[in-house]
Protein backbone atom coordinates (compact mmCIF):
# COMPACT_ATOMS: atom_id res chain seq x y z
CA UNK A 1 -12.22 -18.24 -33.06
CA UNK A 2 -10.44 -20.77 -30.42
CA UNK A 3 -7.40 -18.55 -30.95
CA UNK A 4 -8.89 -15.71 -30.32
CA UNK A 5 -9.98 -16.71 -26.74
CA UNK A 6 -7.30 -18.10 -25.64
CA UNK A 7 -5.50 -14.30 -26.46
CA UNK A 8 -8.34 -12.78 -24.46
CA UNK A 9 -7.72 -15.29 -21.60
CA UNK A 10 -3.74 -14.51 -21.66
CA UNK A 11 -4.71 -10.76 -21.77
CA UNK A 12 -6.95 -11.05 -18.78
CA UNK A 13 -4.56 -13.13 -16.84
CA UNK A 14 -1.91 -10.65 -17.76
CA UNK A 15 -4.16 -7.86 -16.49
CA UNK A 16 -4.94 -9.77 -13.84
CA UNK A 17 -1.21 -10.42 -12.16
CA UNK A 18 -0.76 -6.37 -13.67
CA UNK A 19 -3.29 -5.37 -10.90
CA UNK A 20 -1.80 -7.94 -8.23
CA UNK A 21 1.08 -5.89 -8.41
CA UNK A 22 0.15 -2.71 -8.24
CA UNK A 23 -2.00 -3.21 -5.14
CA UNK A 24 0.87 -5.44 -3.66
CA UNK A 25 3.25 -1.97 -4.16
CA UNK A 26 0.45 -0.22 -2.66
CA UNK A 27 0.15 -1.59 0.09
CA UNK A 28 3.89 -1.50 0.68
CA UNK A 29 3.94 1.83 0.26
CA UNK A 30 1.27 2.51 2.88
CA UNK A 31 2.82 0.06 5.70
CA UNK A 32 6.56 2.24 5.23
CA UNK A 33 4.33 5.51 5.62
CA UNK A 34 2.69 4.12 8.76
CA UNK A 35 4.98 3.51 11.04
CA UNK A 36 6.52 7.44 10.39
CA UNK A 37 2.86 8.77 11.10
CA UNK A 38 2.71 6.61 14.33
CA UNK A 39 6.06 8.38 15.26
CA UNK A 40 5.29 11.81 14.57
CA UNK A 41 2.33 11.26 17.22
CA UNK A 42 4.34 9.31 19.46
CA UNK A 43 6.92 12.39 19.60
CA UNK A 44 4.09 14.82 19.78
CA UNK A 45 2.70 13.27 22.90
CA UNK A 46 6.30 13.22 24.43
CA UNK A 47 6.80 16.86 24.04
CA UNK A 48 3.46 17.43 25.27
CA UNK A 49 4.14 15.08 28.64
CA UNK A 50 7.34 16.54 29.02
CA UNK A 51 6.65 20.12 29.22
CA UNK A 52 3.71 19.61 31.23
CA UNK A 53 0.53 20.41 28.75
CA UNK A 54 -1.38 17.72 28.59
């Protein structure tokens, strides 16, 4: 029975860091995409200064 938890305790642990991971790449992913989205506004305001229709 001992054995048995200490399994269940790796497998959660395991889990655990599994999850860490994920969200880590997640959030990764979303900071790279950011920065592009700020851009595409930034340009978008530019073009709209520039030719006079704001």
């Amino acid at each position: 029975m001992r054995q048995l938890n200490v399994s269940m305790l790796f497998v959660c642990f395991a889990a655990l860091l599994f999850m860490v991971a994920c969200a880590d790449t997640a959030k990764k992913e979303a900071e790279e995409a950011a920065p592009a989205q700020t851009a595409e506004v930034t340009v978008e305001e530019v073009t709209l200064t520039v030719t006079g229709m704001t």
